[in-house]
Protein backbone atom coordinates (compact mmCIF):
# COMPACT_ATOMS: atom_id res chain seq x y z
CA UNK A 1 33.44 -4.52 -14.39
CA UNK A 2 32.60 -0.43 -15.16
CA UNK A 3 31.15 1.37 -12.35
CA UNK A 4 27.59 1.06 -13.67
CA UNK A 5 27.44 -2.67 -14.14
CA UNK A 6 28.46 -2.48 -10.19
CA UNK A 7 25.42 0.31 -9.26
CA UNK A 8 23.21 -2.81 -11.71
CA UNK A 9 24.74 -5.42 -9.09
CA UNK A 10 24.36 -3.67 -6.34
CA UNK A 11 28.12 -4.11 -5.43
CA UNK A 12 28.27 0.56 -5.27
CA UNK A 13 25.12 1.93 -3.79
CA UNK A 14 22.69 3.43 -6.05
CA UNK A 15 19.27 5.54 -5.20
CA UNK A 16 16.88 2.65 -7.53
CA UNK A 17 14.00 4.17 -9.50
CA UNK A 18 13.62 1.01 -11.68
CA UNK A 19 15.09 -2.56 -12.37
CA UNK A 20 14.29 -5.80 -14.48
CA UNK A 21 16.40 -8.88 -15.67
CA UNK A 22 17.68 -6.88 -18.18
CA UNK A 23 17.68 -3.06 -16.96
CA UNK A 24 18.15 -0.90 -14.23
CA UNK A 25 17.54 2.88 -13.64
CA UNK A 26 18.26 4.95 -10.65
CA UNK A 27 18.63 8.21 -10.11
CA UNK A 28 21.79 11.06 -11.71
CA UNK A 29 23.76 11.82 -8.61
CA UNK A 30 24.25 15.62 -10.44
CA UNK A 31 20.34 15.80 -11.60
CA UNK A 32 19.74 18.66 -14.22
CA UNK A 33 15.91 17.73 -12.43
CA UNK A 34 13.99 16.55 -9.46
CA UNK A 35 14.04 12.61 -11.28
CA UNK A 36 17.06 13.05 -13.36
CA UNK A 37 17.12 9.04 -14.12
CA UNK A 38 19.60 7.02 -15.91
CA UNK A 39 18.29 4.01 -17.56
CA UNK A 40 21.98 0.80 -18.52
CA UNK A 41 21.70 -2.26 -19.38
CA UNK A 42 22.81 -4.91 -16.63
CA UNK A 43 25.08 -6.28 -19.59
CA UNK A 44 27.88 -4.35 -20.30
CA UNK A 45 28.35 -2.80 -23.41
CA UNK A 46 29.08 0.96 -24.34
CA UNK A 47 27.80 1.95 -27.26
CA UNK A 48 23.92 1.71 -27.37
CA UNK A 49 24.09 0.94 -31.30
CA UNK A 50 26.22 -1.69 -30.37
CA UNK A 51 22.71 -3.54 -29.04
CA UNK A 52 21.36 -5.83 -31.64
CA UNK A 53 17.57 -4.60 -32.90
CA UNK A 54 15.74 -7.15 -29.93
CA UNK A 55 17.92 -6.08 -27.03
CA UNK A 56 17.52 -2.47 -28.19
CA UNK A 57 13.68 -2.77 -28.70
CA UNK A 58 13.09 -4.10 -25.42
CA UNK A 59 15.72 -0.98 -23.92
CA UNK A 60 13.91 1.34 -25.20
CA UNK A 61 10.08 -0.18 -24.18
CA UNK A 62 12.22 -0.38 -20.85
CA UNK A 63 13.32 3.32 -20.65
CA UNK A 64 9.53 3.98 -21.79
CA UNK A 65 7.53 2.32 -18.83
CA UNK A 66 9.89 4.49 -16.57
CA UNK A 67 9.92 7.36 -18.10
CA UNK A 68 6.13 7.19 -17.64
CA UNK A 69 6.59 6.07 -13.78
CA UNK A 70 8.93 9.43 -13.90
CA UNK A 71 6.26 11.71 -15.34
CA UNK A 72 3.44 10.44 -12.75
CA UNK A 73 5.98 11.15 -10.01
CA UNK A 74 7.26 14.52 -11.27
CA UNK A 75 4.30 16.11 -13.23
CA UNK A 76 6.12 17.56 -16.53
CA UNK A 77 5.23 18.61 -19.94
CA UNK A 78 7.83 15.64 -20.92
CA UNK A 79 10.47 13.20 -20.39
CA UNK A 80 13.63 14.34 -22.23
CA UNK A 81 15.25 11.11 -23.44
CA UNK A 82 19.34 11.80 -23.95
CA UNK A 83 22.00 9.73 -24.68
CA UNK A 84 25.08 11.60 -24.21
CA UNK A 85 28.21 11.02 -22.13
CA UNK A 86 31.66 9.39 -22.92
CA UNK A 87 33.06 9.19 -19.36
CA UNK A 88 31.30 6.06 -18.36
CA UNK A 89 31.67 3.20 -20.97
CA UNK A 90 28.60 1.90 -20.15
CA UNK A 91 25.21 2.57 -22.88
CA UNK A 92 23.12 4.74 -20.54
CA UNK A 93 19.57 6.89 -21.27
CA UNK A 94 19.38 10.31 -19.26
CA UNK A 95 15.44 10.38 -18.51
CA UNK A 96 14.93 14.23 -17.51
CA UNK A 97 11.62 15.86 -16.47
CA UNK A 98 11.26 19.21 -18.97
CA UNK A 99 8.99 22.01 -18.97
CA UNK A 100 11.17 23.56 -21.20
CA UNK A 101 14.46 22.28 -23.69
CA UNK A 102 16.40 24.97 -21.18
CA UNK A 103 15.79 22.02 -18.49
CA UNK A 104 18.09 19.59 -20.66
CA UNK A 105 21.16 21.75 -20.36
CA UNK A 106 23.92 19.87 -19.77
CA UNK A 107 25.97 23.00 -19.07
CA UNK A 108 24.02 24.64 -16.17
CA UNK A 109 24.86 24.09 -12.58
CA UNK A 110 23.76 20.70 -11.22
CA UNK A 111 21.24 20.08 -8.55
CA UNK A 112 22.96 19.24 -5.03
CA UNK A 113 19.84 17.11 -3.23
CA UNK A 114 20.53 15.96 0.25
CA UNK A 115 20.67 11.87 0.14
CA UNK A 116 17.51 11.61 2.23
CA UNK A 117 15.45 13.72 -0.65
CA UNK A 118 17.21 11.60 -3.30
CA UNK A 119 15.97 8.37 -1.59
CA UNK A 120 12.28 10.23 -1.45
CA UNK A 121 12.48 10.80 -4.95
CA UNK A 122 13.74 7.29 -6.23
CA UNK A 123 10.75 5.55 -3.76
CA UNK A 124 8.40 8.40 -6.01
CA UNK A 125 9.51 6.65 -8.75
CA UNK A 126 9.64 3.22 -8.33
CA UNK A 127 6.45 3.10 -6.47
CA UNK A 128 4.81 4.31 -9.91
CA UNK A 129 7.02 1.72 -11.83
CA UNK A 130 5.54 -1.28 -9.71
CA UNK A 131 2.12 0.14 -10.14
């Protein structure tokens, strides 16, 4: 089991923004953003082409709704949608509020929140994903 399908299980703990039978989304633990969210699927696999057309559909309709919840918690001109990384291999959508495409640099310096501000921000966010 990769380390994400444990955060989806609840086996290593995770700051939740977002979670269905199929999906779960919590929050980057080195945010470009205030609501830096990452969106798996609870089934492993690690290459999001590697979806067939239904599962990916519903993904992405997924990713949507919280990207929305996201946007209503952390007013933005939009949610970047990125899917990028190799280290985990585990499909995974970076959901980043932008004012600008500078805000999507994976190259600048990280946020370092305090865990209580990360568990403010997560409640932000799921309590506009329930709504």
């Amino acid at each position: 089991m990769d380390i994400f399908s444990k955060i989806a299980a609840g086996e290593i703990p995770s700051y939740k923004c977002a979670e269905n039978e199929e999906f779960y989304a919590f929050l980057d633990i080195a945010p470009l953003a205030k609501g830096h969210t990452l969106v798996i699927p609870r089934r492993e696999v690690d290459y999001i082409f590697d979806m067939d057309d239904d599962e990916i559909a519903r993904y992405q309709v997924f990713a949507k709704k919280v990207a929305k919840a996201l946007k209503a918690a952390f007013p933005c001109k939009k949610v970047a949608q990125v899917v990028l990384g190799l280290e985990v291999p585990h499909a995974h959508i970076h959901l980043i509020p932008m004012q600008s495409e500078a805000d999507v640099d994976f190259r600048k310096k990280k946020l370092q929140l305090e865990p209580e501000e990360m568990q403010e921000i997560a409640a932000k966010i799921y309590a506009e994903f329930i709504k």
